[in-house]
Protein backbone atom coordinates (compact mmCIF):
# COMPACT_ATOMS: atom_id res chain seq x y z
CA UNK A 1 0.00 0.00 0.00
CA UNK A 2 1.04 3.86 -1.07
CA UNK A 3 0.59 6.49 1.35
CA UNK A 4 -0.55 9.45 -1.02
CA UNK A 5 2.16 11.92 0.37
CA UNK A 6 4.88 14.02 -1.20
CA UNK A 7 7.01 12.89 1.78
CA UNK A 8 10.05 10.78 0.00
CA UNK A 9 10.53 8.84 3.85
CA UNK A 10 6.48 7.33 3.52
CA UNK A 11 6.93 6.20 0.15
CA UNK A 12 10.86 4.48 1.40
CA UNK A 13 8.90 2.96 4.51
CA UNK A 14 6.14 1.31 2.44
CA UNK A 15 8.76 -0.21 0.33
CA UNK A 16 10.53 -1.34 3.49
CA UNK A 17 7.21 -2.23 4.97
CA UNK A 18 5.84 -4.68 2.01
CA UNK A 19 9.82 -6.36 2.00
CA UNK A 20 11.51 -4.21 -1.08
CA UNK A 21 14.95 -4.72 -0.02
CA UNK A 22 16.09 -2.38 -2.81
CA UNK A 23 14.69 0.98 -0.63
CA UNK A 24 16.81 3.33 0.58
CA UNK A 25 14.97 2.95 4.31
CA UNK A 26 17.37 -0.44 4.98
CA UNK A 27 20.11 1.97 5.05
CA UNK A 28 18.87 3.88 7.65
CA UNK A 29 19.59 3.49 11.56
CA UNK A 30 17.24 2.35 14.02
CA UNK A 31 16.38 5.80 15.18
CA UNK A 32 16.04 7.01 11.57
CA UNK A 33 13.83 4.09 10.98
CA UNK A 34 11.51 4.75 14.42
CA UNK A 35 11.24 8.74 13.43
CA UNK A 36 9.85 7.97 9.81
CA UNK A 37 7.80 5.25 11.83
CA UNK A 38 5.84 7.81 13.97
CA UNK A 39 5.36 9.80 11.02
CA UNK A 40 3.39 7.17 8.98
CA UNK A 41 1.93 5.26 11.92
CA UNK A 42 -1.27 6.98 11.84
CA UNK A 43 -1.62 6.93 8.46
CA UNK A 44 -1.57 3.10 8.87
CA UNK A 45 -3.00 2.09 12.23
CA UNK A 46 -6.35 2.21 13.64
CA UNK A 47 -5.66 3.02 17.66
CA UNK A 48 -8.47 5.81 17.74
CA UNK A 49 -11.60 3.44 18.21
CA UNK A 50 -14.04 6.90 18.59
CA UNK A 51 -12.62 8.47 15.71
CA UNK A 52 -13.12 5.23 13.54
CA UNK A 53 -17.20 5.05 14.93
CA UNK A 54 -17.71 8.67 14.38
CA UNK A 55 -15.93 8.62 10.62
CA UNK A 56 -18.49 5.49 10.26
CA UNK A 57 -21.01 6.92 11.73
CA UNK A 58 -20.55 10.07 9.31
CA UNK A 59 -20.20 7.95 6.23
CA UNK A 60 -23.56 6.23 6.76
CA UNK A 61 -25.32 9.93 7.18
CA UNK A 62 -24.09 10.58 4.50
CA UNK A 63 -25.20 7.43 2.65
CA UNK A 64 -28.72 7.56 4.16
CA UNK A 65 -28.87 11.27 2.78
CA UNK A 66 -27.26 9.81 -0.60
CA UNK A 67 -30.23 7.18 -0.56
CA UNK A 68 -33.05 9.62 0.99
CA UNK A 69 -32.23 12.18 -2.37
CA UNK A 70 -32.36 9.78 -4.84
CA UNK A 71 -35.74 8.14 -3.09
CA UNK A 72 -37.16 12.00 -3.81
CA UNK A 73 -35.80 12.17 -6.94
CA UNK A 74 -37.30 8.71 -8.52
CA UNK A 75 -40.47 10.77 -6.57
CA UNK A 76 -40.55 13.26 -8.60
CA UNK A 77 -39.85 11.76 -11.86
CA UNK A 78 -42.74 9.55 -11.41
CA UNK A 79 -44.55 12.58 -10.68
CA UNK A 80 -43.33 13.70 -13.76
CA UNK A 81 -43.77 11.17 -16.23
CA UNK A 82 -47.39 10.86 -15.07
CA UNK A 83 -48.27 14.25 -16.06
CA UNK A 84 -46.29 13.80 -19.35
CA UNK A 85 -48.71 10.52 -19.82
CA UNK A 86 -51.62 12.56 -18.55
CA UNK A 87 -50.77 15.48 -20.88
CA UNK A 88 -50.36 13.22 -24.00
CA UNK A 89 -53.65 11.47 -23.27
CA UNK A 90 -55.54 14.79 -23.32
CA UNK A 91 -53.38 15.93 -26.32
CA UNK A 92 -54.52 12.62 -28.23
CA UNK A 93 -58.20 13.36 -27.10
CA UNK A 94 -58.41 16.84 -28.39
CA UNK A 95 -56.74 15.87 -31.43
CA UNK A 96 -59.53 13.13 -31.87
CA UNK A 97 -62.22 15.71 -31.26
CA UNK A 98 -60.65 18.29 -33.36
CA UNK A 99 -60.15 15.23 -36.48
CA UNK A 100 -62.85 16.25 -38.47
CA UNK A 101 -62.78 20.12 -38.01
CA UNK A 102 -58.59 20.05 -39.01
CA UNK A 103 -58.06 21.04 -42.38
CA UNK A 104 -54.57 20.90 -43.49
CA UNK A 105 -53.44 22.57 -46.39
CA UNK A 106 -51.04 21.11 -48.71
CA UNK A 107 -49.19 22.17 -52.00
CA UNK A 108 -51.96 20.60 -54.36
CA UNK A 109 -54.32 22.76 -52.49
CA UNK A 110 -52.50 25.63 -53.72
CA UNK A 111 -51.56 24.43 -56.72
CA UNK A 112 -55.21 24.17 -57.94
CA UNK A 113 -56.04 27.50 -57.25
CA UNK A 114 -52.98 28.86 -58.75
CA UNK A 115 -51.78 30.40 -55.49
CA UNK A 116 -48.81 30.31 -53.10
CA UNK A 117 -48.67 28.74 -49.34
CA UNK A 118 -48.86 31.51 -46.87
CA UNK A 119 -45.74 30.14 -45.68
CA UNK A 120 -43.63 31.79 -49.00
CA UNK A 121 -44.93 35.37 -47.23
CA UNK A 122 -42.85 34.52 -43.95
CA UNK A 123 -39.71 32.97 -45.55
CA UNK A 124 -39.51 35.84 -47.41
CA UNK A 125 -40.64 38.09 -44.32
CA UNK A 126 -37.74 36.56 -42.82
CA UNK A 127 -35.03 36.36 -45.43
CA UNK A 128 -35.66 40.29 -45.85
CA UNK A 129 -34.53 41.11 -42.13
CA UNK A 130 -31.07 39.29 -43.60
CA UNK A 131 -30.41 40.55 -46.69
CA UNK A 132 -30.26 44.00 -48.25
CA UNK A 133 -33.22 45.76 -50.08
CA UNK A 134 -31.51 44.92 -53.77
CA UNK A 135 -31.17 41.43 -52.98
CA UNK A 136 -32.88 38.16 -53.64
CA UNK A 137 -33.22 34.56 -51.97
CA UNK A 138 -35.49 31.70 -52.07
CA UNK A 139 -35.51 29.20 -50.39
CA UNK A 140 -35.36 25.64 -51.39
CA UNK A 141 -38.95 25.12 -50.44
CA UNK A 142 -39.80 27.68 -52.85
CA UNK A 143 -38.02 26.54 -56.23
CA UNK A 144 -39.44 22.75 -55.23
CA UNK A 145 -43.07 24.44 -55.28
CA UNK A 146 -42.14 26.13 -58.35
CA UNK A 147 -41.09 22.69 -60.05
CA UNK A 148 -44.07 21.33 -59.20
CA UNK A 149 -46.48 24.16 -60.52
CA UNK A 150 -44.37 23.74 -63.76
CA UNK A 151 -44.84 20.41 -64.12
CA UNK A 152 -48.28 20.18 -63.42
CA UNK A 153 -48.15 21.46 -67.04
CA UNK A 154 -48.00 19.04 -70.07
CA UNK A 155 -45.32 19.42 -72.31
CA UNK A 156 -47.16 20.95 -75.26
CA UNK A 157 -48.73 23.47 -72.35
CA UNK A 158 -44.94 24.30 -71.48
CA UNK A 159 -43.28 24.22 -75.26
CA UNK A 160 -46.48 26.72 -75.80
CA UNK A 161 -46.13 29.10 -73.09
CA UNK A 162 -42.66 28.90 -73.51
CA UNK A 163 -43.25 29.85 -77.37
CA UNK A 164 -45.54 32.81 -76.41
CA UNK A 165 -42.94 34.30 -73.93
CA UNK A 166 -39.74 34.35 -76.53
């Protein structure tokens, strides 16, 4: 066993200790060997019988806190993952409700009545507070809509309107 000390003598005595004949402590005297002896000794005796019951006694506070907090918090997560399953319970009830009254919107919708998506109006709401008055972005939302409103021609319809804007 190490003693975790910057003290070169500990570290010689624990390699005299566990029988390292190689350590520098064999070449000490007997008085040399009994001061670096009273040094380590209480690092590696147990004579204070209190101390050792009130260090215990401290640890297993501490592990009864330790065990008490994570009691509370297991608590409280159950707490919390029944109001998440509450929550998505109701959510999946109003949505059921609502079913029928939901409209959703998509590009076809759009597309039919020669329009845009509202959602063009905020991109480019958006890409305006990023670029300066002169310049232009789209996004990539935008061309794809635009592909698809050009395609919903026929070819003759396109090589026509094509023919009518040269």
């Amino acid at each position: 066993m190490m003693f975790k000390s910057g003290n070169e003598n500990r570290s010689n005595y624990t390699e005299y200790f566990i029988g390292h004949s190689g350590s520098i402590y064999w070449r000490k005297k007997d008085s040399g060997k009994a001061e670096i002896f009273r040094k380590v000794e209480p690092y590696s005796t147990f004579l204070n019988i209190y101390q050792l019951e009130r260090q215990g006694a401290d640890i297993l506070s501490m592990v009864q806190e330790l065990e008490d907090l994570i009691a509370s918090l297991r608590d409280r997560d159950k707490v919390k993952d029944d109001a998440i399953a509450h929550l998505s319970d109701q959510l999946l009830a109003i949505s059921h409700n609502k079913e029928e009254e939901l409209i959703i919107f998509d590009d076809d919708y759009f597309l039919d009545r020669d329009d845009f998506p509202p959602r063009f109006a905020y991109y480019r709401h958006m890409i305006s507070k990023l670029l300066l008055p002169h310049e232009y972005a789209s996004t990539s939302d935008e061309h794809n809509y635009g592909m698809k409103r050009m395609l919903r021609l026929s070819p003759e319809q396109r090589y026509q309107d094509e023919k009518e804007n040269w």
